[in-house]
N, C-alpha and C. Protein backbone atom coordinates (compact mmCIF):
# COMPACT_ATOMS: atom_id res chain seq x y z
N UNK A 1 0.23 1.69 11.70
CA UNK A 1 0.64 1.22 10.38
C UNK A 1 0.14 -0.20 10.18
N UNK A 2 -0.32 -0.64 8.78
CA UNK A 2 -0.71 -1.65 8.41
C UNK A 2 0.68 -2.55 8.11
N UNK A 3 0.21 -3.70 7.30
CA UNK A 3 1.33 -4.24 7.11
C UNK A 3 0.64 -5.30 5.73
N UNK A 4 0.88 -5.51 4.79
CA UNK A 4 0.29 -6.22 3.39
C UNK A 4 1.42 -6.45 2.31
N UNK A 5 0.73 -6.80 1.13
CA UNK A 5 1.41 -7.25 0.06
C UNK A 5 0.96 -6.56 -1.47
N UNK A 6 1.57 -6.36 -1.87
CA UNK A 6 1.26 -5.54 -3.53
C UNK A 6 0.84 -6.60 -4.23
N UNK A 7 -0.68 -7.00 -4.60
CA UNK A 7 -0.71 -8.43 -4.93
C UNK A 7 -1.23 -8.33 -6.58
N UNK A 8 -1.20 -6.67 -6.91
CA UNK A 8 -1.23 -6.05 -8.90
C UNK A 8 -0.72 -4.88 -8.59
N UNK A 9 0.26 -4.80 -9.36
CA UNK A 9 0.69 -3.38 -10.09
C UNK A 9 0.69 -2.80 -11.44
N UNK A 10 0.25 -1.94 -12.36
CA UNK A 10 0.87 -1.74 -13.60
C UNK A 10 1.31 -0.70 -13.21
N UNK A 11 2.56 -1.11 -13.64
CA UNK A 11 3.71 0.11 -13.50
C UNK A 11 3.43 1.15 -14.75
N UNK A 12 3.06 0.90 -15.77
CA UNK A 12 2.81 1.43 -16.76
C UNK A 12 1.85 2.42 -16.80
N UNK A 13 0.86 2.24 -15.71
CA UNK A 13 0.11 3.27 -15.48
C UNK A 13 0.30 3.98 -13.76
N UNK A 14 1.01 3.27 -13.18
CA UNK A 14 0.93 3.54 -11.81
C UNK A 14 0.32 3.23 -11.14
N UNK A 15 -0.23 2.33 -10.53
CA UNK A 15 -1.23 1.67 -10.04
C UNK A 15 -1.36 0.65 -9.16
N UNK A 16 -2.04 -0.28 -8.66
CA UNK A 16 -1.88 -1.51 -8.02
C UNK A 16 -2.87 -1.51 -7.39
N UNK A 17 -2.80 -2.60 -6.50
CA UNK A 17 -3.61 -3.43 -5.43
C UNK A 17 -2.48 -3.52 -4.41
N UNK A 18 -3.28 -3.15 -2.74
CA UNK A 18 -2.21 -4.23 -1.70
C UNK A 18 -2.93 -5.03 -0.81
N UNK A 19 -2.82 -5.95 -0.66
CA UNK A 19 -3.65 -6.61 0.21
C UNK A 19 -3.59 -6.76 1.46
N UNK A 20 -4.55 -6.35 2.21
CA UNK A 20 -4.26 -6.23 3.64
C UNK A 20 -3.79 -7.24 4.53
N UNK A 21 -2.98 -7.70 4.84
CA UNK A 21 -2.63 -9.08 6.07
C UNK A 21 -3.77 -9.42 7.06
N UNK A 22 -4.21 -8.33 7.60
CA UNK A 22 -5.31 -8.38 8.68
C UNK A 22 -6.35 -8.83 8.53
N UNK A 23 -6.89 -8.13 7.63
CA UNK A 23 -8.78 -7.99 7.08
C UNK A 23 -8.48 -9.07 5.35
N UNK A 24 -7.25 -9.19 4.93
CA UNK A 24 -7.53 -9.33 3.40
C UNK A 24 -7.91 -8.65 2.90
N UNK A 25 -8.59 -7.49 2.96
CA UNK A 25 -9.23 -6.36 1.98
C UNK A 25 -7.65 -5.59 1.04
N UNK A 26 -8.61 -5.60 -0.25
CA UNK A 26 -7.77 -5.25 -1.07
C UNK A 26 -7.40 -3.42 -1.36
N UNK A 27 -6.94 -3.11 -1.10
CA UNK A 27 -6.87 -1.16 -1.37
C UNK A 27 -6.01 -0.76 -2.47
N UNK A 28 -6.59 0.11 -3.26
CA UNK A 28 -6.11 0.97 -4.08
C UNK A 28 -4.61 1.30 -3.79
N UNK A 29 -3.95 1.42 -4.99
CA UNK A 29 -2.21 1.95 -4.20
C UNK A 29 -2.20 2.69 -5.53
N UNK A 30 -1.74 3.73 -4.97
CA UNK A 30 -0.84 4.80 -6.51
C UNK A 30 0.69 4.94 -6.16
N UNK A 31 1.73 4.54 -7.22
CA UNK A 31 2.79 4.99 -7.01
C UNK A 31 3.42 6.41 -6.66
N UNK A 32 2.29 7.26 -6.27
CA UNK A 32 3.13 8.73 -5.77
C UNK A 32 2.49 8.26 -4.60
N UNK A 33 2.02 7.16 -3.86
CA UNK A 33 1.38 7.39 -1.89
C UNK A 33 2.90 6.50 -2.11
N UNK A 34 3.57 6.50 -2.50
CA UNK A 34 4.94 5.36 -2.05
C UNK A 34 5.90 5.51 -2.10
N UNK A 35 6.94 5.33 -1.39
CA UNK A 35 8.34 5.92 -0.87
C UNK A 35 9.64 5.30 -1.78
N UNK A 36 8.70 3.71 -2.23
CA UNK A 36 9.95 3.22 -3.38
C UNK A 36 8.83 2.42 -4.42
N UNK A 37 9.79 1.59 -5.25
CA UNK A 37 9.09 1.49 -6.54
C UNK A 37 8.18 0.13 -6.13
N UNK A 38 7.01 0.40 -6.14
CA UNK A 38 6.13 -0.78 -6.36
C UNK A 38 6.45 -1.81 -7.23
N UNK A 39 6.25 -3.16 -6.63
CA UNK A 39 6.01 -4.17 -7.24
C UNK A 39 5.40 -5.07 -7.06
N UNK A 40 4.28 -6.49 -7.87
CA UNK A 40 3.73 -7.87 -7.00
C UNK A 40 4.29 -8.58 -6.40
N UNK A 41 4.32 -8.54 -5.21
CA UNK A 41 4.50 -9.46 -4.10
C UNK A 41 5.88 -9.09 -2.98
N UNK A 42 5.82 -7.57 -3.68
CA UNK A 42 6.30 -6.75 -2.43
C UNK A 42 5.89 -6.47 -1.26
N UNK A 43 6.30 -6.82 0.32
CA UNK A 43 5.84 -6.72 1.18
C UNK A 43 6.11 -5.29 1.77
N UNK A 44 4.74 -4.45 2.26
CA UNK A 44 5.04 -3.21 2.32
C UNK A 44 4.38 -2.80 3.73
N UNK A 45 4.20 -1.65 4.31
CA UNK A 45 3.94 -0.94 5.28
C UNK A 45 2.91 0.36 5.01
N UNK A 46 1.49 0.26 5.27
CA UNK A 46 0.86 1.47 4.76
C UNK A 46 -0.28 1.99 5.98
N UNK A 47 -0.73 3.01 5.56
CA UNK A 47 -1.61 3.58 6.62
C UNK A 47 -3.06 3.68 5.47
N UNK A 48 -4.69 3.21 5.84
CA UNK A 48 -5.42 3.47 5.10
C UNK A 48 -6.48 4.63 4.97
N UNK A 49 -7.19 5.31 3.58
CA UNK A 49 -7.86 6.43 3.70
C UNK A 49 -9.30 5.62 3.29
N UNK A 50 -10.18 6.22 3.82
CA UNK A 50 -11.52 5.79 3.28
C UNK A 50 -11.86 6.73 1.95
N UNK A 51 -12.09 6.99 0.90
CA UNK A 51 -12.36 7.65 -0.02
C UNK A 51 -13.77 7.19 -1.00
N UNK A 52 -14.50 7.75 -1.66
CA UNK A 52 -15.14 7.81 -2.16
C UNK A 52 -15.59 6.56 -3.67
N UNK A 53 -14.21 5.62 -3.44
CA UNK A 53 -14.54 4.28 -4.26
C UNK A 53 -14.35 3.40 -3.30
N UNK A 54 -13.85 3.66 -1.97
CA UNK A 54 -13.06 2.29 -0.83
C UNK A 54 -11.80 2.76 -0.55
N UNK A 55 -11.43 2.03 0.01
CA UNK A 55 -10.18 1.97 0.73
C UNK A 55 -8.68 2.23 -0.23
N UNK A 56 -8.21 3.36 -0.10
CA UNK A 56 -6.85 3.10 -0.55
C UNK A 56 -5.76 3.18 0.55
N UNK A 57 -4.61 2.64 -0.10
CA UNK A 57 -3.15 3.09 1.24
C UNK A 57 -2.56 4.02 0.29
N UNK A 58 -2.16 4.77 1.27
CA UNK A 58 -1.19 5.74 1.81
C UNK A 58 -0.19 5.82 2.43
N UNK A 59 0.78 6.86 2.56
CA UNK A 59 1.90 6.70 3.03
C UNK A 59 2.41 5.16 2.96
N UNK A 60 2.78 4.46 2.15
CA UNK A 60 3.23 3.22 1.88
C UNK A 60 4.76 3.13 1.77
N UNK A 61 5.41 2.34 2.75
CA UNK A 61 6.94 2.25 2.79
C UNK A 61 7.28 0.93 2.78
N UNK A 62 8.47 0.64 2.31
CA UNK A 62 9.24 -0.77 2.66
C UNK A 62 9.47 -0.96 4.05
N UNK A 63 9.48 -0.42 4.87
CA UNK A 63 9.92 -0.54 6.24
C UNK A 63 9.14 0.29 7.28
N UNK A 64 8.52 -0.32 8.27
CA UNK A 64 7.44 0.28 9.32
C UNK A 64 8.67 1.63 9.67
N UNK A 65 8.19 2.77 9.92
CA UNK A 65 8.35 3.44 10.50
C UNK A 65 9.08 3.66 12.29
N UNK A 66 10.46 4.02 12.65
CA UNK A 66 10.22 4.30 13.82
C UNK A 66 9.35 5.05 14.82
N UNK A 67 8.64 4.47 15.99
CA UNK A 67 8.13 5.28 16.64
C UNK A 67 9.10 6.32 17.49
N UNK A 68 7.88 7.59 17.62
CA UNK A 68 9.09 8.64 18.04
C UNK A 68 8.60 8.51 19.62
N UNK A 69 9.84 8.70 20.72
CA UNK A 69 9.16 8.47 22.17
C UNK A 69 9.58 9.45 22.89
C-alpha cells in the first residue's frame, strides 16, 4: 500500500488527483476506487494501476489495511 494526499477533487464529477508521498507522482482517483468520500488534502492509503493514460489509485482507504498473518 501507498500512502498520499488528495491534492484535486471535483466532487461534482467524481474525480481527483492523489499525490504520491514517495515518488510525488500525481494519479488519477475516481470516487467508486474509494471506500469513503474524497476530499483535498485528505490523507489516504492506495494501491497503483498502470493504465493506458498513467497511473491511477485504486483500492483507496482512509486507513492502511491490516496485514493478515
Amino acid at each position: 500500500m501507498r500512502k498520499g494526499v488528495v491534492s484535486y477533487f471535483n466532487s461534482g464529477k467524481g474525480f481527483g488527483f492523489i499525490e504520491d508521498h514517495e515518488n510525488g507522482r500525481r494519479l488519477f482517483v475516481h470516487q467508486s476506487s474509494a471506500d469513503l468520500m474524497l476530499q483535498e488534502g485528505l490523507e489516504v492509503f492506495f494501491e497503483s494501476e498502470r493504465g493506458p493514460k498513467g497511473y491511477t489509485a485504486v483500492h483507496v482507504s482512509g486507513s492502511k489495511p491490516q496485514e493478515i498473518q
